[in-house]
N, C-alpha and C. Protein backbone atom coordinates (compact mmCIF):
# COMPACT_ATOMS: atom_id res chain seq x y z
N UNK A 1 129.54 199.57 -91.23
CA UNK A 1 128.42 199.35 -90.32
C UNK A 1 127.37 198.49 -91.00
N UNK A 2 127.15 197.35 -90.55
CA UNK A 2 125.84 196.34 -90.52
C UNK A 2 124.61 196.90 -90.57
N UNK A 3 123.47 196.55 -91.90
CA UNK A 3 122.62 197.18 -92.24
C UNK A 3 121.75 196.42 -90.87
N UNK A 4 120.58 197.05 -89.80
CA UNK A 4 119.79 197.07 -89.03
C UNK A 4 119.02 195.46 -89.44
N UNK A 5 119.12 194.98 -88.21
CA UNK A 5 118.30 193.70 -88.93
C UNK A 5 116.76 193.62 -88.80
N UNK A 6 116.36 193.11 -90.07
CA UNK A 6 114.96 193.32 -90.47
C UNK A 6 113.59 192.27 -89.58
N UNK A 7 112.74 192.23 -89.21
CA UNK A 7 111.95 191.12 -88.41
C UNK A 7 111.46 190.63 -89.95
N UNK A 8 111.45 189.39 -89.78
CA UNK A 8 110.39 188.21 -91.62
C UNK A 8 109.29 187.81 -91.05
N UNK A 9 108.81 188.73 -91.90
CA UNK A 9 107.24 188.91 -92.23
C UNK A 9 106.41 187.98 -92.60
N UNK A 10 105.69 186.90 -92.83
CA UNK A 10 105.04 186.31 -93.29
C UNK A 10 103.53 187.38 -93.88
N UNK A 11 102.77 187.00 -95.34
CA UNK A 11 101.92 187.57 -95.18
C UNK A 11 101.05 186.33 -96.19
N UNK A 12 99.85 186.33 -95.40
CA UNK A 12 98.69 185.62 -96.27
C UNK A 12 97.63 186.05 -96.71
N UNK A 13 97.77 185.61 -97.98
CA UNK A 13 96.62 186.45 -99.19
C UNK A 13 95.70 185.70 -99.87
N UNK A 14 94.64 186.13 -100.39
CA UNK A 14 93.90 185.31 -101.01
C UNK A 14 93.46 185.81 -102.34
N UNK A 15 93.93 187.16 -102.63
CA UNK A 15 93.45 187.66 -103.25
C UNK A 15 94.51 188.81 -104.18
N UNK A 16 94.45 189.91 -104.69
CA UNK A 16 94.81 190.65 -105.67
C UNK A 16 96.31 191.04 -104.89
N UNK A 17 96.33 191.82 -103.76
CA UNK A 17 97.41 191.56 -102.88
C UNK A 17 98.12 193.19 -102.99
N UNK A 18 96.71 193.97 -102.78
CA UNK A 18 97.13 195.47 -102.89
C UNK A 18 97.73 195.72 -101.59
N UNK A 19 97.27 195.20 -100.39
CA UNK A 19 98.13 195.55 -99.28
C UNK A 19 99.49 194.80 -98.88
N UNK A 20 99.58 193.88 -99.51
CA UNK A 20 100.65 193.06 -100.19
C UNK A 20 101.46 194.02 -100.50
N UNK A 21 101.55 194.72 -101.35
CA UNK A 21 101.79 195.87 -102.52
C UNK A 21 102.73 196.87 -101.52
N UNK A 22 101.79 196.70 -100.47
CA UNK A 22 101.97 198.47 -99.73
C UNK A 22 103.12 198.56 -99.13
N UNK A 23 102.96 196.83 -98.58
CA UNK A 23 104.04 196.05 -97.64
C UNK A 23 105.57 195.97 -98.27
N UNK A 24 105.47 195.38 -99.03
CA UNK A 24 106.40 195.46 -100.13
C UNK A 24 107.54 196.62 -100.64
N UNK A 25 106.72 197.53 -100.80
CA UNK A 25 107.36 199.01 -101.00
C UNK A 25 107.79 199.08 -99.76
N UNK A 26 107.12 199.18 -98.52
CA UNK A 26 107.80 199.85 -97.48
C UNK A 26 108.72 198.87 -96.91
N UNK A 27 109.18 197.40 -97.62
CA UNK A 27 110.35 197.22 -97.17
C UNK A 27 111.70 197.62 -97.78
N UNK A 28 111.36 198.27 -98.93
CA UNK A 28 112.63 198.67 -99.91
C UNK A 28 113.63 199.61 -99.11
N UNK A 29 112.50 200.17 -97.96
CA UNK A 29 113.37 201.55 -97.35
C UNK A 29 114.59 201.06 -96.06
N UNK A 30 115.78 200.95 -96.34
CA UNK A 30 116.56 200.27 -95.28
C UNK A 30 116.11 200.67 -94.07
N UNK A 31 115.24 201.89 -93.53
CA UNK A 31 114.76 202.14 -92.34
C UNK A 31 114.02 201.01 -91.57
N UNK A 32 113.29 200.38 -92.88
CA UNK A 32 111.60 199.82 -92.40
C UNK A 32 112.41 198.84 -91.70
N UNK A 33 111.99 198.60 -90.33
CA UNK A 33 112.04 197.24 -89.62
C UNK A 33 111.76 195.60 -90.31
N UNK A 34 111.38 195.58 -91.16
CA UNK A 34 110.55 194.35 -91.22
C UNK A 34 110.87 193.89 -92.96
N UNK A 35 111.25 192.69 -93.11
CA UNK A 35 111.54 192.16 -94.66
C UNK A 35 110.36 191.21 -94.77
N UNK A 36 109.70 190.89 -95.85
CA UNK A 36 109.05 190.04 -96.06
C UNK A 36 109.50 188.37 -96.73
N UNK A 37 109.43 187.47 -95.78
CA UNK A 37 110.34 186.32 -95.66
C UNK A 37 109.56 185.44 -96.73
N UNK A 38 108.08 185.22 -96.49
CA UNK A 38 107.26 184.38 -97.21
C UNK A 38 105.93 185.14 -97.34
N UNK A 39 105.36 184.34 -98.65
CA UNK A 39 103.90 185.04 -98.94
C UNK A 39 103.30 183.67 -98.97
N UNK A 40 102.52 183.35 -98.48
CA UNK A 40 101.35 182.63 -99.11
C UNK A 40 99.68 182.73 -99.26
N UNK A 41 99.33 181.56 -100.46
CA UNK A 41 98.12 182.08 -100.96
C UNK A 41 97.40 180.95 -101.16
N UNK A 42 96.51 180.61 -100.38
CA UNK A 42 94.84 179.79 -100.63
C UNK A 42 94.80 179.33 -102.27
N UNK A 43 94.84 180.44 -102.62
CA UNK A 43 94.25 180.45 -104.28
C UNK A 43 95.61 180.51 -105.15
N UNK A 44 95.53 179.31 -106.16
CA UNK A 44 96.88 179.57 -106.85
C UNK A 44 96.79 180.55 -107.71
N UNK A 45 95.75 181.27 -108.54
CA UNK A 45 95.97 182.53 -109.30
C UNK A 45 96.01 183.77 -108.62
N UNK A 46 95.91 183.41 -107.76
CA UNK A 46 95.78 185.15 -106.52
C UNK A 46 97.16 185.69 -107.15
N UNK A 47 96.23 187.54 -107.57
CA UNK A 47 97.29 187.82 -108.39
C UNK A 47 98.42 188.78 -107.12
N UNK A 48 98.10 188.55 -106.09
CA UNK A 48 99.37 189.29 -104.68
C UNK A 48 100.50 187.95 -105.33
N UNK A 49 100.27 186.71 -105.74
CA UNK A 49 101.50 185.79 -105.70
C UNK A 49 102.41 186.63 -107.02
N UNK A 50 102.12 187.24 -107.92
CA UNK A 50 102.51 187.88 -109.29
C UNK A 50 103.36 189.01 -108.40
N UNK A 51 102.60 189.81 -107.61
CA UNK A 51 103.30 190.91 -107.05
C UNK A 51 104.83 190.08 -106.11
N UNK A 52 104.41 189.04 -105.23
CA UNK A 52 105.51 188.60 -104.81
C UNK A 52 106.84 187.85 -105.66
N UNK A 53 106.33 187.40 -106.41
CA UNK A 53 107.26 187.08 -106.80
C UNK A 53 108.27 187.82 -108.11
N UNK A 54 107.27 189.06 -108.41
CA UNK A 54 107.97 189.98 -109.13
C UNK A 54 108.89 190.97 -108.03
N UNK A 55 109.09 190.56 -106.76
CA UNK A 55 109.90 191.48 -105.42
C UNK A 55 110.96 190.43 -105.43
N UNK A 56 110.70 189.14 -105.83
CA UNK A 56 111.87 188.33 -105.56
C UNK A 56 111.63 187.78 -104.10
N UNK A 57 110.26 187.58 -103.60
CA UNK A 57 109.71 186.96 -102.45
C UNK A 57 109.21 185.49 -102.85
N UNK A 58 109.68 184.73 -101.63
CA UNK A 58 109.67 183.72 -101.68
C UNK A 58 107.86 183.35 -101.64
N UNK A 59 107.43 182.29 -102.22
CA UNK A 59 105.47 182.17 -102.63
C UNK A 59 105.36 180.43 -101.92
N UNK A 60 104.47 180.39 -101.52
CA UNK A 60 103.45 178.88 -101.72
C UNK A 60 102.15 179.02 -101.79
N UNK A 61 101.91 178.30 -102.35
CA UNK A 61 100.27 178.01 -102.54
C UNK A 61 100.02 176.71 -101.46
N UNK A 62 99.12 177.40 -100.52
CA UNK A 62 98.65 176.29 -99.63
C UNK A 62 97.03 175.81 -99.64
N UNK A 63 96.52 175.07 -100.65
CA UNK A 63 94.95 175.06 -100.60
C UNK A 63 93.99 174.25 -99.73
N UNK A 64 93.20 174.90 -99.19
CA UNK A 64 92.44 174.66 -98.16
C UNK A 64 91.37 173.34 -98.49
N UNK A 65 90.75 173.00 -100.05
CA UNK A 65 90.44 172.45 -100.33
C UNK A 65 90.22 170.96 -99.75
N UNK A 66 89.07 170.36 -99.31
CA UNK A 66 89.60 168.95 -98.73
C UNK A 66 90.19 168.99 -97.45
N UNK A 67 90.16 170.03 -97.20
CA UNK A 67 91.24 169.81 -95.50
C UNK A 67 90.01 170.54 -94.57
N UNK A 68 90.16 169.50 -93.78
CA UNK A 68 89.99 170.71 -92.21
C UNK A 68 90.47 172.21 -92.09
N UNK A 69 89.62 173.06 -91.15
CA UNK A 69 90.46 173.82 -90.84
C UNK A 69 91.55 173.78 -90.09
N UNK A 70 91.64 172.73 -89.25
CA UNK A 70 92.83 172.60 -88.39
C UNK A 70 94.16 172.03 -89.02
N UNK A 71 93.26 171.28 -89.99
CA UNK A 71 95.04 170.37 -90.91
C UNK A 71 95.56 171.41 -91.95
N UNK A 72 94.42 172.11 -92.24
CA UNK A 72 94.92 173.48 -93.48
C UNK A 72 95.83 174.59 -92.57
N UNK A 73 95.25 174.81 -91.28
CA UNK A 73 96.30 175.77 -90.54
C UNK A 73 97.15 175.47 -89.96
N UNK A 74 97.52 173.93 -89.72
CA UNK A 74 98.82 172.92 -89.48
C UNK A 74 99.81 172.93 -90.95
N UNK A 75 99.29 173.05 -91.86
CA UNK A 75 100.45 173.49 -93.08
C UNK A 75 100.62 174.83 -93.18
N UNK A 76 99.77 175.76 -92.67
CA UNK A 76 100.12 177.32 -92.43
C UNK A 76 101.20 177.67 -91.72
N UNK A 77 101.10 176.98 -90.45
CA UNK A 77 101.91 176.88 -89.40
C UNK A 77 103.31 176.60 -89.70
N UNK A 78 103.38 175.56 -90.32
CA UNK A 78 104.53 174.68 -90.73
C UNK A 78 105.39 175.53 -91.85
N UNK A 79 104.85 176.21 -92.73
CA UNK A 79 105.35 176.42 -93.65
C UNK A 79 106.28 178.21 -93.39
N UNK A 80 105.13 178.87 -92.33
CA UNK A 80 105.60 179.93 -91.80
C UNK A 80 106.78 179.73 -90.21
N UNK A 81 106.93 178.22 -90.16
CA UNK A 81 107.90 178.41 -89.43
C UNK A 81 109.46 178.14 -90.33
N UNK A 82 109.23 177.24 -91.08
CA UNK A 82 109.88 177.03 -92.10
C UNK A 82 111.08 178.33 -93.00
N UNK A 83 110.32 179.23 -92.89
CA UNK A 83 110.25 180.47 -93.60
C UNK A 83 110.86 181.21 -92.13
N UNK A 84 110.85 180.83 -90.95
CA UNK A 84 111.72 181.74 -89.64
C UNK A 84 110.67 182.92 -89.91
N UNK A 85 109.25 182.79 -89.96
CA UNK A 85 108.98 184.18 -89.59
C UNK A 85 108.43 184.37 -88.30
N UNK A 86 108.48 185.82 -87.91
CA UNK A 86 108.66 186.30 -86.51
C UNK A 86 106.62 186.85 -86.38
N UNK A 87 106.21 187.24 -87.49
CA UNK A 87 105.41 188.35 -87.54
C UNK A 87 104.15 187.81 -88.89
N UNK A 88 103.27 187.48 -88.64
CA UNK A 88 102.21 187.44 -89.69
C UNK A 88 101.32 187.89 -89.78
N UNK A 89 101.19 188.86 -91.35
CA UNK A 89 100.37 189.57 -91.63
C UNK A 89 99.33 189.34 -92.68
N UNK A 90 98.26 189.00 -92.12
CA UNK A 90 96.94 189.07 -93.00
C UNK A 90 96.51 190.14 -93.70
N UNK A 91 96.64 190.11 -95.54
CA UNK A 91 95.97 190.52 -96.25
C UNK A 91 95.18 190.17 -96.92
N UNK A 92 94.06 190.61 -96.93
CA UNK A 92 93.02 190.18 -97.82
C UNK A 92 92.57 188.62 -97.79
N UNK A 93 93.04 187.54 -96.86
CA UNK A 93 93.08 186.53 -96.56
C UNK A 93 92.18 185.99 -96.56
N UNK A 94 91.36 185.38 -96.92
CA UNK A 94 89.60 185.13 -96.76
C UNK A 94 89.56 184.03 -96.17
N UNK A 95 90.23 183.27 -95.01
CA UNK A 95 89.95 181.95 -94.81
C UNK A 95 89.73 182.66 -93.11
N UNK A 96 88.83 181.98 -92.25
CA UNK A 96 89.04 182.21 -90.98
C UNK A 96 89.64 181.06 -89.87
N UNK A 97 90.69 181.97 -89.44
CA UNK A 97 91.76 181.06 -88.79
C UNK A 97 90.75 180.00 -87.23
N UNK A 98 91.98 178.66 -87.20
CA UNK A 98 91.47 178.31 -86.29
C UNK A 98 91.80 178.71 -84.54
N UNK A 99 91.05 178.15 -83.77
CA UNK A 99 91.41 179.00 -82.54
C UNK A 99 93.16 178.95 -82.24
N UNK A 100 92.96 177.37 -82.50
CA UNK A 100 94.36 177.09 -82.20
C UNK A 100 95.66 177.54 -83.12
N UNK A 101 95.26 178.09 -84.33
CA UNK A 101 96.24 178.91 -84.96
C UNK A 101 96.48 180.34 -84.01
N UNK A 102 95.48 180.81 -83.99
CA UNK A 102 95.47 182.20 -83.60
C UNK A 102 96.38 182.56 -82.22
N UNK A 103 95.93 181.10 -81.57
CA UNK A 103 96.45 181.09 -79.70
C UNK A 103 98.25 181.06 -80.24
N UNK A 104 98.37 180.00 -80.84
CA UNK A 104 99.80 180.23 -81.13
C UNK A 104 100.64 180.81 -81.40
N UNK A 105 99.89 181.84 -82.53
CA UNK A 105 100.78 182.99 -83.19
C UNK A 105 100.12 184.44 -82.26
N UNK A 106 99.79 184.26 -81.28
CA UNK A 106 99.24 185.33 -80.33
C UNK A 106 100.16 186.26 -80.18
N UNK A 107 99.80 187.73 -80.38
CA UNK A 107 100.64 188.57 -80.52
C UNK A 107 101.39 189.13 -81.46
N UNK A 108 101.68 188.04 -82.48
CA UNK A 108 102.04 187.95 -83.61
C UNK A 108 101.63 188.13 -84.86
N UNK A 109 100.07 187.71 -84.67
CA UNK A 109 99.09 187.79 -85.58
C UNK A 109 98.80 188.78 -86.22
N UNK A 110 98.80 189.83 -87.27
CA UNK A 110 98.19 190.89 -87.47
C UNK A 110 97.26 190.99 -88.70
N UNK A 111 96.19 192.08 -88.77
CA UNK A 111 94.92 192.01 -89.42
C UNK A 111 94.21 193.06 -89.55
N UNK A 112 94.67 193.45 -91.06
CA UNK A 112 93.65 195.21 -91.76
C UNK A 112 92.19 194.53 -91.80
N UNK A 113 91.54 195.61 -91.45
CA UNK A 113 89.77 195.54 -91.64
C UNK A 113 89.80 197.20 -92.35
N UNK A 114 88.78 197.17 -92.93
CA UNK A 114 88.15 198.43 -93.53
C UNK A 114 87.06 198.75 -93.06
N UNK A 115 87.38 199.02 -91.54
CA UNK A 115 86.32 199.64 -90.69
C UNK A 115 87.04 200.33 -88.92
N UNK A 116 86.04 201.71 -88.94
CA UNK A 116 87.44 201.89 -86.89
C UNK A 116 86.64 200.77 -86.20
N UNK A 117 87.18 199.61 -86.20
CA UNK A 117 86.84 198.67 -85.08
C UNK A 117 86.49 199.59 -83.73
N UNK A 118 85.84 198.73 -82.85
CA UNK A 118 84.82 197.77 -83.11
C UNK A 118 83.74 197.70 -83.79
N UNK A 119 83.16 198.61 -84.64
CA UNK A 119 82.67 198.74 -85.21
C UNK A 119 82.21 198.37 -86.83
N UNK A 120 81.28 197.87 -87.24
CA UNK A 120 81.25 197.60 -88.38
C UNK A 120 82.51 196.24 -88.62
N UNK A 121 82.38 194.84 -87.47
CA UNK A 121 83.07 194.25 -87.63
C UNK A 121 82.16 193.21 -88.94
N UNK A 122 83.00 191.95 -89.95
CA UNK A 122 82.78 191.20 -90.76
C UNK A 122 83.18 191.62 -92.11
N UNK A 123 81.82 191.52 -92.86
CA UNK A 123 81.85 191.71 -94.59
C UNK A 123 81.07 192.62 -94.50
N UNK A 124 80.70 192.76 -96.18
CA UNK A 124 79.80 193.88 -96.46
C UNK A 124 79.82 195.59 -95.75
N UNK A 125 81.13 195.63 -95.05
CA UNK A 125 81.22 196.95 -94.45
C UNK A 125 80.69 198.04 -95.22
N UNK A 126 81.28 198.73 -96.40
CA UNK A 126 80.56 199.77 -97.00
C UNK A 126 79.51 200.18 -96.99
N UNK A 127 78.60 199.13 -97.39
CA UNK A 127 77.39 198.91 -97.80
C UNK A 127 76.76 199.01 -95.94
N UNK A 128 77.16 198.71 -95.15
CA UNK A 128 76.65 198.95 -93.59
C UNK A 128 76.93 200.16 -93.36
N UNK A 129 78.18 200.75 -93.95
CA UNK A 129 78.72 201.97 -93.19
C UNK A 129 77.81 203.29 -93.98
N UNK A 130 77.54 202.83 -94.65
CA UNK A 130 76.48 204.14 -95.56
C UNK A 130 75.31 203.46 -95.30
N UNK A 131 74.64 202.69 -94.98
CA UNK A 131 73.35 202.72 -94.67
C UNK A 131 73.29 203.25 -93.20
N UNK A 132 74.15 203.15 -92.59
CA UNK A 132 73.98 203.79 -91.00
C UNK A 132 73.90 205.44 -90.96
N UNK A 133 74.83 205.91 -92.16
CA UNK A 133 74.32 207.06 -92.38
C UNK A 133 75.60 207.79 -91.53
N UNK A 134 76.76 207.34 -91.35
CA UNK A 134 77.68 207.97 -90.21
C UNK A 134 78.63 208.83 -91.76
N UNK A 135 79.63 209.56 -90.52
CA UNK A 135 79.70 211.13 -91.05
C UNK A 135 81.47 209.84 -91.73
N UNK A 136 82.18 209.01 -90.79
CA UNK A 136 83.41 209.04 -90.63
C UNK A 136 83.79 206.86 -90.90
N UNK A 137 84.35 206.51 -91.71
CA UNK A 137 84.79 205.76 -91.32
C UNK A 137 86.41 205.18 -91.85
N UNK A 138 87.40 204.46 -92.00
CA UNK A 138 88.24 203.95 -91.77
C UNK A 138 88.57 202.53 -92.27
N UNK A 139 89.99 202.41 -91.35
CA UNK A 139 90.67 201.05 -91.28
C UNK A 139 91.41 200.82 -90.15
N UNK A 140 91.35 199.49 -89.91
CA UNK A 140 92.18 199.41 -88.39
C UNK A 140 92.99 198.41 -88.62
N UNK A 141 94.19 198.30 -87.79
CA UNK A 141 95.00 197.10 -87.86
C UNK A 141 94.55 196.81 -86.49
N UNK A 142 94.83 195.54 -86.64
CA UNK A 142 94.64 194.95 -85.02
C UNK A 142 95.31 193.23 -84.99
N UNK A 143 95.39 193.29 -83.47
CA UNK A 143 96.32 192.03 -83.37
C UNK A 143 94.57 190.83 -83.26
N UNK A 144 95.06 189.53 -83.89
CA UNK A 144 94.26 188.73 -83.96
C UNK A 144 93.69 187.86 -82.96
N UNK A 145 92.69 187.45 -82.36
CA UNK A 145 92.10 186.82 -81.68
C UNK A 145 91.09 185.72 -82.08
N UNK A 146 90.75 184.44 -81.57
CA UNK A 146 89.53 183.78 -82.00
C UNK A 146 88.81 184.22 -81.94
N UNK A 147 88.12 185.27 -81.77
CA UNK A 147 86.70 186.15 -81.93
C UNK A 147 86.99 186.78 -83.50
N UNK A 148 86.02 186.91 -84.23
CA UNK A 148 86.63 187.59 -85.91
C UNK A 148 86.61 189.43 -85.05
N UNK A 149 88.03 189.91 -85.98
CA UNK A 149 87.47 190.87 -85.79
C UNK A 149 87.54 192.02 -84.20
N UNK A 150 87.97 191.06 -83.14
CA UNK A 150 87.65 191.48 -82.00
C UNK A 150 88.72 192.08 -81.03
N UNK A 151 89.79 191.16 -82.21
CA UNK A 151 91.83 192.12 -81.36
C UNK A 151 91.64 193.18 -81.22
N UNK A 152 92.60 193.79 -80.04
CA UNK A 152 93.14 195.01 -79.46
C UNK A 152 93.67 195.47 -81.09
N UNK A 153 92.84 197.33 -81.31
CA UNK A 153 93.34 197.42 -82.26
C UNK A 153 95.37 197.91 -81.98
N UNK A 154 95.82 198.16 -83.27
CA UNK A 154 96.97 198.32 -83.04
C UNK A 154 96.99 200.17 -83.70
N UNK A 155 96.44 200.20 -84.86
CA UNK A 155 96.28 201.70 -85.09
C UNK A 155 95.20 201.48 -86.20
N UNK A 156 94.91 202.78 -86.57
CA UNK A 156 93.77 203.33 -87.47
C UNK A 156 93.63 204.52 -87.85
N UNK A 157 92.72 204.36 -89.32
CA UNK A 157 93.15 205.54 -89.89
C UNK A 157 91.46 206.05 -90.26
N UNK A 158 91.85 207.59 -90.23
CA UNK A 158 90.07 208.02 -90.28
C UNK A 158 89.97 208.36 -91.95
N UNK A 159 88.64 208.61 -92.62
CA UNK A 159 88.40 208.59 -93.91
C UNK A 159 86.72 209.10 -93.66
N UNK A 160 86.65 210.40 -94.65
CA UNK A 160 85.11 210.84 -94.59
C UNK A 160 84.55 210.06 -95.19
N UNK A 161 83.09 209.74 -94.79
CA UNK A 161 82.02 209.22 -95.49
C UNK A 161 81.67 210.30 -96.11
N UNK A 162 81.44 210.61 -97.68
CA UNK A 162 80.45 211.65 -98.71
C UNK A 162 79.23 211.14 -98.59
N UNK A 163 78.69 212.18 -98.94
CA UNK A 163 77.13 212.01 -99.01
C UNK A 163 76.94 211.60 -100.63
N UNK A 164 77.73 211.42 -101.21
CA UNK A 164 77.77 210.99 -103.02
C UNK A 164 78.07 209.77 -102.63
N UNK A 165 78.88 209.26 -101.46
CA UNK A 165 79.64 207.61 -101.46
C UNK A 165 78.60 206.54 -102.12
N UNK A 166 79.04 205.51 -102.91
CA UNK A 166 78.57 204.49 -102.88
C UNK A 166 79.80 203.62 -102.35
N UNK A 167 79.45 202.31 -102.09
CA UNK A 167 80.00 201.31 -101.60
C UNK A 167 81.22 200.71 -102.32
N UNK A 168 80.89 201.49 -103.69
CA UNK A 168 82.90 200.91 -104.36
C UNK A 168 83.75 202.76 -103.94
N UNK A 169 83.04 203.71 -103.98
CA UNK A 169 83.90 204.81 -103.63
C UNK A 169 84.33 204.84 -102.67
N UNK A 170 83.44 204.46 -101.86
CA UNK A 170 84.13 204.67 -100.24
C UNK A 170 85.59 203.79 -99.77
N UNK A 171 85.13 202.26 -100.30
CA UNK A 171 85.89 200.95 -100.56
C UNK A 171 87.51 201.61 -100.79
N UNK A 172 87.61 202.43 -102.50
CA UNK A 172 88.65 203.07 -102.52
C UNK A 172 89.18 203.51 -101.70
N UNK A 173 88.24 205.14 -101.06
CA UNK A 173 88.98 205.85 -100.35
C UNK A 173 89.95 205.05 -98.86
N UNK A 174 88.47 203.98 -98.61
CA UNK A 174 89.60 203.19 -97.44
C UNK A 174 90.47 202.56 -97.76
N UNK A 175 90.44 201.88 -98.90
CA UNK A 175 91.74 201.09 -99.37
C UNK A 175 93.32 201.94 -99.56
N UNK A 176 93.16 203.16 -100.25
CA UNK A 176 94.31 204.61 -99.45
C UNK A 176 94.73 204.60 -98.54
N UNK A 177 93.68 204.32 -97.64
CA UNK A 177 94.40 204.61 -96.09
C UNK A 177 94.77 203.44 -95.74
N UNK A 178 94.39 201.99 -95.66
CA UNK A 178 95.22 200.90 -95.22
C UNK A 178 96.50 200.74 -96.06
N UNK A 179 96.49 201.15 -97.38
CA UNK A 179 98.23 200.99 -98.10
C UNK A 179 98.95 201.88 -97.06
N UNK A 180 98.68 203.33 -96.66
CA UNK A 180 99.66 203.75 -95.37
C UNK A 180 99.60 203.08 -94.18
N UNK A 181 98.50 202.98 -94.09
CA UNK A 181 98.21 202.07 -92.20
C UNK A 181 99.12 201.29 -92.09
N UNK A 182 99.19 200.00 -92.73
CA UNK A 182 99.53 198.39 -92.54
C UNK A 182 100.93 198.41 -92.27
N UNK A 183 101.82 199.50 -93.40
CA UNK A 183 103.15 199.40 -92.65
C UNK A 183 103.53 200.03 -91.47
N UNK A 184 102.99 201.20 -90.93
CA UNK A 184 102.66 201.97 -89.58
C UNK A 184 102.73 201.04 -88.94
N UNK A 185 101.25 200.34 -89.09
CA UNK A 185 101.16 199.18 -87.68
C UNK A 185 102.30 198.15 -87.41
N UNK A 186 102.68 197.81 -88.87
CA UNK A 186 103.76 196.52 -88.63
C UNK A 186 105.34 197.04 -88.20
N UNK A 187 105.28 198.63 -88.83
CA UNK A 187 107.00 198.40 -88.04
C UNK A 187 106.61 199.09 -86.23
N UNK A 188 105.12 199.35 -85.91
CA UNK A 188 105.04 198.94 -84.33
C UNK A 188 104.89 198.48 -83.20
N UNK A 189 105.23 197.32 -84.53
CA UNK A 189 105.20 195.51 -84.10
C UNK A 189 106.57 195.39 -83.69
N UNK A 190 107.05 195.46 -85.00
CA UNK A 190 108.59 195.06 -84.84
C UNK A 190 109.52 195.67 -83.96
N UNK A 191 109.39 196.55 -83.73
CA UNK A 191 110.30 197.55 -83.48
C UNK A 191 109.85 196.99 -82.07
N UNK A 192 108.82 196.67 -81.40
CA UNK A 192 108.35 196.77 -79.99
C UNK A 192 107.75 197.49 -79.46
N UNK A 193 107.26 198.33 -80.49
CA UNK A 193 106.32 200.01 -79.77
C UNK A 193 104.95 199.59 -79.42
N UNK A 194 104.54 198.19 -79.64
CA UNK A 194 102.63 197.56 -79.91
C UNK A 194 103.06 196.09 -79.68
N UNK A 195 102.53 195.80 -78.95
CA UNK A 195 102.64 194.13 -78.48
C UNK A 195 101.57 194.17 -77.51
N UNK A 196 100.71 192.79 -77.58
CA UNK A 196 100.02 192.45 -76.54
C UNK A 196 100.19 192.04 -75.35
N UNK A 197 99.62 191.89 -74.19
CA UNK A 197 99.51 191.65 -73.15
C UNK A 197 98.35 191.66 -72.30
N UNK A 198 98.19 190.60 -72.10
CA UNK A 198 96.56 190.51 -71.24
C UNK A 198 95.74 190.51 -72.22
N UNK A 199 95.36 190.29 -73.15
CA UNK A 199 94.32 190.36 -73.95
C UNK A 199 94.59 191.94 -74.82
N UNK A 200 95.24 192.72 -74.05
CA UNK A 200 95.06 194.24 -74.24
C UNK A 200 96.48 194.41 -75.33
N UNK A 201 96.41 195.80 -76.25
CA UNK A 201 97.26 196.21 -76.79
C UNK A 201 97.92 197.09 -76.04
N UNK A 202 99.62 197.39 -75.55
CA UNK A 202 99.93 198.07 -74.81
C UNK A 202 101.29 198.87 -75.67
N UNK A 203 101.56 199.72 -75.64
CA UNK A 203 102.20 200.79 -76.34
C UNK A 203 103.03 201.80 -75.35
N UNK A 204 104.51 201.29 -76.39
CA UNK A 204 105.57 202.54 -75.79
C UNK A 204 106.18 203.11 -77.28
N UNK A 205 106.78 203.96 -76.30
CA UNK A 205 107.64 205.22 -77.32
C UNK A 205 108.79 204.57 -77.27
């Protein structure tokens, strides 16, 4: 019997590439839906390219430098079709996509925040989420849209705010919960359990 075929993942990083990491592991399990086909990275020392290519994942460095955003996400484009991937996942990615990337890979798009959307959308989350003084916050996956931030989420995970938190503790504790989240959300991509429609995220069993 033929091992289940996997959906290729694309994932773009900019950075250390802990959810990279998470992704990674959970394709080792012949269950997981989803192989990771290509990684790429903005930054050529981004150390997620070290993690990929110590998995035996295929890497490019695509730098934004000098380019438009539209000609930098025309080699995004290109390189993740190149690569046959079905599914792209933003980690830690620091560049903001253009509209016309986003419209294209619609549906496809996916994107951890360290916050329960809508809420506490951008940067500096921690540091907002403890000055507001709230009891509870999180991470969400969500499918991508030209608005930052504004996709139908896909799932999320809850995490107490302490009254000891500072803004790198809390950071941790959410960073825990997106290493479980991200593969959750992505094999209920693949599988077909989370796909968009209408703007909206719509979900079966």
């Amino acid at each position: 019997m033929s091992a289940p075929r996997k959906c290729p993942v694309g994932v773009l990083i900019s950075g250390r590439g802990s959810n990279l990491q998470a992704l990674i592991d959970a394709g080792f399990a012949e269950s997981f839906p989803a192989r990771i086909a290509l990684v790429i990275s903005n930054i050529e020392d981004a150390y997620g390219l070290v993690r990929a290519r110590a998995a035996g994942i295929p890497t490019r460095v695509i730098t934004h430098k000098g380019k438009t955003r539209e000609a930098f996400d025309a080699e995004l484009d290109a390189a993740l079709r190149e690569a046959e991937v079905e599914i792209v996942c933003l980690a830690g990615f620091m560049r903001i996509l253009s509209d016309g990337f986003t419209k294209t890979w619609e549906g496809k798009l996916l994107n951890i925040h360290p916050s329960l959307l809508p809420a506490f959308k951008g940067t500096q989350v921690h540091e907002r989420v403890i000055a507001a003084g709230v009891k509870q916050s999180g991470a969400s996956v969500h499918f991508v849209v030209p608005e930052l931030d504004a996709g139908p989420v896909i799932s999320q995970s809850v995490v107490p705010v302490l009254m000891t938190d500072t803004a790198e503790t809390l950071a941790a504790r959410v960073l825990e919960a997106e290493h479980r989240l991200y593969p959750t959300a992505v094999r209920l991509v693949c599988e077909g359990r989370a796909r968009l429609e209408h703007g909206e995220a719509v979900f079966t069993s």
